[in-house]
Protein backbone atom coordinates (compact mmCIF):
# COMPACT_ATOMS: atom_id res chain seq x y z
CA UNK A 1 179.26 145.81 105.63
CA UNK A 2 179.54 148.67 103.55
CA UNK A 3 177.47 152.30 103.50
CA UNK A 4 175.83 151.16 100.52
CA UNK A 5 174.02 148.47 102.12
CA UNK A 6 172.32 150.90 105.19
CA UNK A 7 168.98 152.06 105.31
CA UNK A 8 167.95 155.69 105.09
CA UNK A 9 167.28 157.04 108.93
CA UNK A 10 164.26 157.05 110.24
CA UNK A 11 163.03 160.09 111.72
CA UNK A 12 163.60 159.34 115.32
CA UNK A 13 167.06 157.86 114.40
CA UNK A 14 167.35 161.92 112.64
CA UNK A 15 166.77 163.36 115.65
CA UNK A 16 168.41 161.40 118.27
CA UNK A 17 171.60 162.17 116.32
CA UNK A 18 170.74 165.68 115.72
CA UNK A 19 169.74 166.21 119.16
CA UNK A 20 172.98 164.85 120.72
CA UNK A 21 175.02 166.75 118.44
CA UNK A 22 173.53 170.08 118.89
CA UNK A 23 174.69 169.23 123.03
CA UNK A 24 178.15 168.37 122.20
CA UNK A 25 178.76 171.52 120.23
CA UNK A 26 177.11 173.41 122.58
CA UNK A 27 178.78 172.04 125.41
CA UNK A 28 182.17 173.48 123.89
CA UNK A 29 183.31 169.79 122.62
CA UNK A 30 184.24 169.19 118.86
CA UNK A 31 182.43 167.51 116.31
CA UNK A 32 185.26 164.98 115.68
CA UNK A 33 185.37 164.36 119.63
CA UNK A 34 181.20 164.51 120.08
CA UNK A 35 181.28 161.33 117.68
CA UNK A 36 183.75 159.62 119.06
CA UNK A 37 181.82 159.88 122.61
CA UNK A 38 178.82 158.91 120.64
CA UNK A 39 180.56 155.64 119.65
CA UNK A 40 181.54 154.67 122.98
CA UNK A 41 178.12 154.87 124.06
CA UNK A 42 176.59 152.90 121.05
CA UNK A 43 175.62 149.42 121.23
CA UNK A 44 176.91 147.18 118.19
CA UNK A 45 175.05 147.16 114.89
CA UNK A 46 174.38 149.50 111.87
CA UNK A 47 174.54 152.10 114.45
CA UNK A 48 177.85 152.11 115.55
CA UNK A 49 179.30 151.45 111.96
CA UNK A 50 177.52 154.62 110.47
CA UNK A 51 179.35 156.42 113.57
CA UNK A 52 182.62 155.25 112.43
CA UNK A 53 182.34 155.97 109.31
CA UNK A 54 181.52 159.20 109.95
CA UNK A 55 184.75 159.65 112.74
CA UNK A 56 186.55 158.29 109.93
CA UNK A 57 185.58 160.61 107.64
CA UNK A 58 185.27 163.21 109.94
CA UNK A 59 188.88 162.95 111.01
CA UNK A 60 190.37 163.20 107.64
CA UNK A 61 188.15 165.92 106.47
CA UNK A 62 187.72 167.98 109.22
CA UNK A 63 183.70 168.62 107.57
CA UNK A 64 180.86 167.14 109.53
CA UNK A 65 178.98 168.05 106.00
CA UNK A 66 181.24 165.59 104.27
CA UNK A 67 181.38 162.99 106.67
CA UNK A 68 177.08 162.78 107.21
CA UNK A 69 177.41 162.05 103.28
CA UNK A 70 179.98 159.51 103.43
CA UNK A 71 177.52 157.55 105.01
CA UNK A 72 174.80 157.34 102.66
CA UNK A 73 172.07 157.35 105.40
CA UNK A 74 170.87 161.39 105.59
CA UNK A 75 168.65 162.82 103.43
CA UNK A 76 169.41 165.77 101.93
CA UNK A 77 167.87 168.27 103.28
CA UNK A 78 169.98 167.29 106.43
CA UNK A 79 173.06 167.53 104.47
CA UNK A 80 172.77 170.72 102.84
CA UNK A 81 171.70 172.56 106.60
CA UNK A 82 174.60 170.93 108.24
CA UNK A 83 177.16 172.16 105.18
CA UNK A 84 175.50 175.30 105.85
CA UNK A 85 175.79 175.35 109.62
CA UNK A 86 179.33 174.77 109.09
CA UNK A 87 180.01 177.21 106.49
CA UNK A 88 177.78 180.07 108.47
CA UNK A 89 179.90 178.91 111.87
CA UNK A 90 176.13 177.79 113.53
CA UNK A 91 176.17 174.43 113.29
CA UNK A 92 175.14 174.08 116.88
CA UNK A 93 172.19 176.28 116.07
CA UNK A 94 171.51 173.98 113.17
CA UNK A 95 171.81 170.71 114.80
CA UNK A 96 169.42 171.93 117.28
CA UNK A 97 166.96 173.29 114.70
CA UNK A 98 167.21 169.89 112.63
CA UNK A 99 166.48 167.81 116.29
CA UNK A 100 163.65 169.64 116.77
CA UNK A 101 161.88 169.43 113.13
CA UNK A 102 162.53 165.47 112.90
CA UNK A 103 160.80 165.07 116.77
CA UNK A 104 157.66 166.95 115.62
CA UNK A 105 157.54 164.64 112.52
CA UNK A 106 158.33 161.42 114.51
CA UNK A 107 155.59 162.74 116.75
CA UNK A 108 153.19 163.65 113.29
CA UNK A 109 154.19 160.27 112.33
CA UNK A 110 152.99 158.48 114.98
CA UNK A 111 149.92 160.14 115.56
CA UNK A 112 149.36 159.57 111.73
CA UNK A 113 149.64 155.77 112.45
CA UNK A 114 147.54 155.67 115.63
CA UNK A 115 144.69 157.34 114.43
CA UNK A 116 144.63 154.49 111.26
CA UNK A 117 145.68 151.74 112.93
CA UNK A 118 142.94 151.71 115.88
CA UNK A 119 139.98 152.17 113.78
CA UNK A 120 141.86 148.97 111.19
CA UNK A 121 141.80 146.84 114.36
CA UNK A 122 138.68 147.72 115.45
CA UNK A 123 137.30 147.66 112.18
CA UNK A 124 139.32 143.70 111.56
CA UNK A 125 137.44 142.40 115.00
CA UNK A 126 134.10 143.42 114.06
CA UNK A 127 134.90 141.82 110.60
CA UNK A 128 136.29 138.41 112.33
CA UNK A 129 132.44 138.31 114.46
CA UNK A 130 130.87 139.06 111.47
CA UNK A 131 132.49 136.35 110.02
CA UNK A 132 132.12 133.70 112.82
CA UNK A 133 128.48 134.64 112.84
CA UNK A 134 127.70 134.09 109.11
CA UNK A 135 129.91 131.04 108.95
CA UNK A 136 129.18 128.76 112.16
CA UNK A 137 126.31 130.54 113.67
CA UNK A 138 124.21 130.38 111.04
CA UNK A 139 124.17 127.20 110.00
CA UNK A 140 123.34 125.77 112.93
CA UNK A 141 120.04 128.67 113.43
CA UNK A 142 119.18 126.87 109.90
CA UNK A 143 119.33 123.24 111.30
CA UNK A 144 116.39 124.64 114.38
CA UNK A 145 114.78 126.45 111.50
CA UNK A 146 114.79 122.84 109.62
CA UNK A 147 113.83 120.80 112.86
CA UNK A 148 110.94 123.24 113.67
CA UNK A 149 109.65 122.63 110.07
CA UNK A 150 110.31 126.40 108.72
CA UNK A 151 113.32 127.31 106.50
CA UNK A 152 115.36 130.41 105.98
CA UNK A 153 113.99 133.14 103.80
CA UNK A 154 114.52 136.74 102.81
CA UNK A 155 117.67 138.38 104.27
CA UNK A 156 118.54 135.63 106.37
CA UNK A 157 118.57 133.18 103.25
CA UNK A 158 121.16 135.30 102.13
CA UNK A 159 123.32 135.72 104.88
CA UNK A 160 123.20 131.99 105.18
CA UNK A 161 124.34 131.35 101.51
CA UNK A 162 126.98 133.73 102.07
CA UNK A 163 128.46 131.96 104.77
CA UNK A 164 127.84 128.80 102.74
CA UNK A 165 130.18 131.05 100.00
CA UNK A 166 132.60 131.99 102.50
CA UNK A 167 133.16 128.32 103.29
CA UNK A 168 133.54 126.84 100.45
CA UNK A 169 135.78 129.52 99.21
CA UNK A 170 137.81 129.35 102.40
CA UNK A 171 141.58 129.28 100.96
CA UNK A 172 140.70 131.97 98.56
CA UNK A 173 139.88 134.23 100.91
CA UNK A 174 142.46 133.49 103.26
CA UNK A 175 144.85 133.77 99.90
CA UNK A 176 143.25 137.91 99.65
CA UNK A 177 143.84 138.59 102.70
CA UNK A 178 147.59 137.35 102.96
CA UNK A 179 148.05 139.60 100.00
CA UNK A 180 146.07 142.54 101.54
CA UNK A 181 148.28 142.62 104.64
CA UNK A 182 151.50 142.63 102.40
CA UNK A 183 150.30 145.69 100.60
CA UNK A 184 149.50 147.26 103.73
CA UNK A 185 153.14 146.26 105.07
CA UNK A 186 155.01 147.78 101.60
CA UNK A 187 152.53 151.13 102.00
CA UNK A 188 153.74 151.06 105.47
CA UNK A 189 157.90 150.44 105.19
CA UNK A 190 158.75 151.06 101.72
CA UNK A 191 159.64 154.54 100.01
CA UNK A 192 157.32 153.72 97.52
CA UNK A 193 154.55 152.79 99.66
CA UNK A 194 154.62 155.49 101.55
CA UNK A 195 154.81 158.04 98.48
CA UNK A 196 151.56 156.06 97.21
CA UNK A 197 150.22 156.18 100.56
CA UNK A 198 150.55 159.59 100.97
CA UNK A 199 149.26 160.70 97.41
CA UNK A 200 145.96 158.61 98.26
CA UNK A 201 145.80 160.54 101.83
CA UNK A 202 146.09 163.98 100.14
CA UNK A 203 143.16 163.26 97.64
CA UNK A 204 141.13 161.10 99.58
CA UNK A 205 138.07 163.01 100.75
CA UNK A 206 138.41 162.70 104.99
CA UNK A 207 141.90 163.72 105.02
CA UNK A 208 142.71 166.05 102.28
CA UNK A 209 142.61 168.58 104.09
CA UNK A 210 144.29 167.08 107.15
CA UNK A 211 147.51 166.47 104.77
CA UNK A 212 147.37 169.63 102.94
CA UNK A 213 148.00 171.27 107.17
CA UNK A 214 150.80 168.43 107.53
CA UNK A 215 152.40 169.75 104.05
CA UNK A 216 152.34 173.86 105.30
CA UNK A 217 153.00 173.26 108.40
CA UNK A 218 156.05 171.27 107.37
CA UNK A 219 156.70 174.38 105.05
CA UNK A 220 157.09 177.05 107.49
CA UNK A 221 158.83 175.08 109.84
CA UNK A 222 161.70 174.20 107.12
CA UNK A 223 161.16 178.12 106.06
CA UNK A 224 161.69 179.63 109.69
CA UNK A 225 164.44 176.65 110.23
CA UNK A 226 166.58 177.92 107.28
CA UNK A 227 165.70 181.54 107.27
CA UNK A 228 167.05 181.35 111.12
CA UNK A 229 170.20 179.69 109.53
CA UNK A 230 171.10 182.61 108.03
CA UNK A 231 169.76 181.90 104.35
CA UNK A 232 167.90 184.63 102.10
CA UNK A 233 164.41 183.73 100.74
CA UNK A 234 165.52 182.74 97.22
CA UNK A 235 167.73 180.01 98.94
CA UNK A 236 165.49 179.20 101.90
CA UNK A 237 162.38 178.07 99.53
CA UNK A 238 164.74 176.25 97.19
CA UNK A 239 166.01 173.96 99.57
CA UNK A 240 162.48 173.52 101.26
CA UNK A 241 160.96 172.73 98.05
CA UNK A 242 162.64 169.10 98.60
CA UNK A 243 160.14 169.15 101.79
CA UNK A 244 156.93 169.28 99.96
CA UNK A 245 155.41 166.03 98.99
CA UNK A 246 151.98 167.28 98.78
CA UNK A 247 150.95 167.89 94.94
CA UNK A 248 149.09 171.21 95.20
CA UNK A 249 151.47 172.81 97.56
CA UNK A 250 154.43 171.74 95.23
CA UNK A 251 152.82 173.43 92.15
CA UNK A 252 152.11 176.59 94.55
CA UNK A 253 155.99 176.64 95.46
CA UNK A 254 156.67 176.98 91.51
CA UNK A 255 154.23 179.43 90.90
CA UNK A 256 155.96 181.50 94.43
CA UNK A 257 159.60 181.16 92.61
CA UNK A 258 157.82 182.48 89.44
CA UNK A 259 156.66 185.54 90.62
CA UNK A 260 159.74 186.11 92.68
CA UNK A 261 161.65 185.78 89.69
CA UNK A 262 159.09 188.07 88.33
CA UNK A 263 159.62 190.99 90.76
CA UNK A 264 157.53 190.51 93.43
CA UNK A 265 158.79 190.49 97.28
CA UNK A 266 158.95 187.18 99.20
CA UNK A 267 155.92 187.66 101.20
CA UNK A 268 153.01 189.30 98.01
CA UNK A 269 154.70 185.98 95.70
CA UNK A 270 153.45 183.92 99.04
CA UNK A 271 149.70 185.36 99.26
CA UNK A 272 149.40 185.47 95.38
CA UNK A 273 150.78 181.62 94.67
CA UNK A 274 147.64 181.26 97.33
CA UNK A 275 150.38 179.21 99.65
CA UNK A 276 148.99 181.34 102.70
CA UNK A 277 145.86 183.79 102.76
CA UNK A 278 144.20 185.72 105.43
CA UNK A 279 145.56 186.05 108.98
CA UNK A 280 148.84 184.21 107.69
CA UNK A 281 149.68 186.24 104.60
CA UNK A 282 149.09 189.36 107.10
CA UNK A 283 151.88 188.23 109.68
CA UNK A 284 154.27 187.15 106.74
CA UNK A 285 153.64 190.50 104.87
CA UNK A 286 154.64 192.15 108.89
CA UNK A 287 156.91 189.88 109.30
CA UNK A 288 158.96 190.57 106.33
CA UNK A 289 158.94 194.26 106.25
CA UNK A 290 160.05 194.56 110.21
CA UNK A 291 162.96 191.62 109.10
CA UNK A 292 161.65 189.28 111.24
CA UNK A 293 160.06 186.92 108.83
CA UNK A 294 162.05 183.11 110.74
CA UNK A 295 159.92 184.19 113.44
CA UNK A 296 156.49 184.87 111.45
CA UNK A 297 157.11 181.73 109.90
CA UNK A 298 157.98 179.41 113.14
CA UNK A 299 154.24 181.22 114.45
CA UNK A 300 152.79 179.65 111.27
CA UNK A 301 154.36 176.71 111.87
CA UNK A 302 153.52 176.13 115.50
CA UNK A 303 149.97 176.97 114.30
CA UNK A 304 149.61 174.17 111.59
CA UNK A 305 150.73 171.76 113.99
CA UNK A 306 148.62 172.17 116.79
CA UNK A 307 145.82 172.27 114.01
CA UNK A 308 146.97 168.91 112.94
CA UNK A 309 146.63 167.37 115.80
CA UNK A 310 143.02 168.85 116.72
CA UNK A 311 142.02 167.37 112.71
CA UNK A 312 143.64 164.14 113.80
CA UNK A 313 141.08 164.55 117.26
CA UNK A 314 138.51 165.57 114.98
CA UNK A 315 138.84 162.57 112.22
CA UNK A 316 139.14 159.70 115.53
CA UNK A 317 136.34 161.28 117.39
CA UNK A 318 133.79 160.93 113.89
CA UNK A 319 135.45 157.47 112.42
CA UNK A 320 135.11 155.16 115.94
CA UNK A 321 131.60 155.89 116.81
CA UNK A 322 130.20 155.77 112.99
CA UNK A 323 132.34 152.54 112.16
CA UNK A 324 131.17 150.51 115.89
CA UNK A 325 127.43 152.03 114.70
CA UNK A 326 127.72 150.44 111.19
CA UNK A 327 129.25 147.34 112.22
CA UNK A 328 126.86 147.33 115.07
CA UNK A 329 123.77 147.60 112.96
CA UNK A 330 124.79 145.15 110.55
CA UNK A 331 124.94 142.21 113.28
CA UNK A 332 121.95 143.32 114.52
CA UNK A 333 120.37 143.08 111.24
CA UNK A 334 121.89 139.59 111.09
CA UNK A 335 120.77 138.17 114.66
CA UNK A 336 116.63 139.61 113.79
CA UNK A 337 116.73 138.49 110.68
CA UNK A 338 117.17 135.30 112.63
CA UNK A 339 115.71 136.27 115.89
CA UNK A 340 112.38 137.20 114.77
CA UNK A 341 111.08 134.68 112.68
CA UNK A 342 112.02 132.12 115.25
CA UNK A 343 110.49 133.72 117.65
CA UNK A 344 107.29 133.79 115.69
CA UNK A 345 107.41 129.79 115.10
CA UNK A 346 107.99 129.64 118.56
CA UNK A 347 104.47 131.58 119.33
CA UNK A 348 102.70 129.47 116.84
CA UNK A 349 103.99 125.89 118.31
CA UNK A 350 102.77 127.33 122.26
């Protein structure tokens, strides 16, 4: 096995690493010896050979920068905090900053994927009733329709010849779907995917807004986590630029290093590219003049999230109840379609 052939870290993989990094140098211990307690500790697999690779490197070196790169597995922005924990002499402070930014987007992450994968399996049962209830149900309400002398008609009729469809047309449909979960597995593991997936989210009408609070808040936690570090605003947005992957916030950053490079202070080219307003631009525009403007941001920050996760609330609390209410109705519909008219050749026989 070589580096070449490992997978990016996840997230949680980030900040397990960060997290027992930023105890090692805080407990006094060395980088070089940290990892090498690491390895002893780690169980065998891609794991453990990133770790020596990186006590390889690591021990001829002497930079924990040069060594994360080595490796191939941690994305930049990781690399160019740690290089600058190192050169600044914080690198504890760093590692501990880092740990805490990748838990709060394993934890965004998750939620993300909880709040659309319970309504999708709610939403695939209902289907799968529907489904047994047009194709074998059905049919055999037609055959007591046909016994009692009657036949189906109206809505009914063409619920029936849709199940008669659905039959027939069995392996194509089973075909779709096959396809339709891969999809949803490359939106789900793949780079790609999740780029796509993420470009839909941001324009899509119910969460637009919900990802446009994921991309600030992601923002002025990088912004308070390298302002903290020691870096100047001109270097701080640069390297958080990387962080945005939400389109209108990305053009909003340009138009912010514009009118920096045009004169104005960090905190008026914030307000005027429109990347904060209100309340926000009034505790940046504070913030910066008392020198305090890390902290502003990580109060910005804290705020997006916990607004994140009251949209996420929000979007559950309205998607369950209206998608059980549609399915719900549409059954219904189905069974009196059926239900009533038998009910009314039943009167007529008695």
């Amino acid at each position: 096995m070589n580096a070449n052939q490992l997978k990016p870290l996840s997230n949680n993989e980030i900040y397990t690493f960060c997290e027992q990094m930023s105890m090692i140098l805080k407990a006094g211990i060395s980088s070089l010896e940290g990892v090498s307690i690491m390895m002893e500790d780690a169980a065998e697999g891609d794991g453990k050979f990133i770790l020596n690779v990186i006590y390889e490197q690591l021990d001829q070196s002497g930079s924990l920068f040069m060594a994360l790169s080595e490796t191939g597995v941690f994305p930049k922005y990781v690399l160019d905090l740690v290089n600058l924990g190192e050169t600044s002499g914080k690198l504890d402070e760093v590692m501990d900053s880092l740990a805490r930014y990748y838990q709060r987007e394993e934890n965004l992450s998750q939620g993300i994927k909880s709040a659309i994968l319970y309504p999708l399996v709610m939403v695939g049962m209902m289907i799968l009733v529907i489904g047994v209830l047009i194709v074998k149900v059905m049919p055999i309400f037609n055959q007591v329709f046909i016994q009692l002398g009657s036949e189906m008609t109206g809505f009914s009729k063409g619920v029936l010849d849709l199940g008669y469809t659905l039959s027939r047309y069995s392996a194509i449909l089973v075909l779709i779907l096959g396809l339709l979960l891969i999809a949803g597995l490359y939106l789900n593991k793949s780079i790609k995917g999740k780029a796509r997936l993420k470009q839909f989210g941001s324009r899509f009408f119910l969460t637009k807004n919900l990802y446009e609070k994921i991309a600030l808040g992601r923002f002025s936690n990088g912004m308070a986590m390298t302002l903290s570090s020691g870096l100047d605003t001109d270097q701080s947005i640069d390297l958080v630029s990387q962080l945005a992957d939400h389109p209108g916030l990305t053009d909003k950053i340009e138009d912010c290093k514009r009118y920096i490079a045009e004169g104005e202070n960090f905190s008026d080219a914030l307000s005027k590219a429109n990347i904060f307003s209100g309340v926000y631009a009034r505790m940046l525009s504070i913030g910066y003049k008392s020198g305090v403007m890390d902290e502003a941001m990580q109060k910005i920050a804290v705020q997006y999230n916990d607004d994140v996760d009251t949209s996420i609330g929000q979007l559950l609390s309205i998607l369950e109840p209206t998608l059980v209410a549609v399915l719900s109705v549409f059954v219904g519909l189905i069974l009196l379609s059926v239900m009533l008219p038998l009910l009314g050749i039943m009167t007529t026989i008695g």
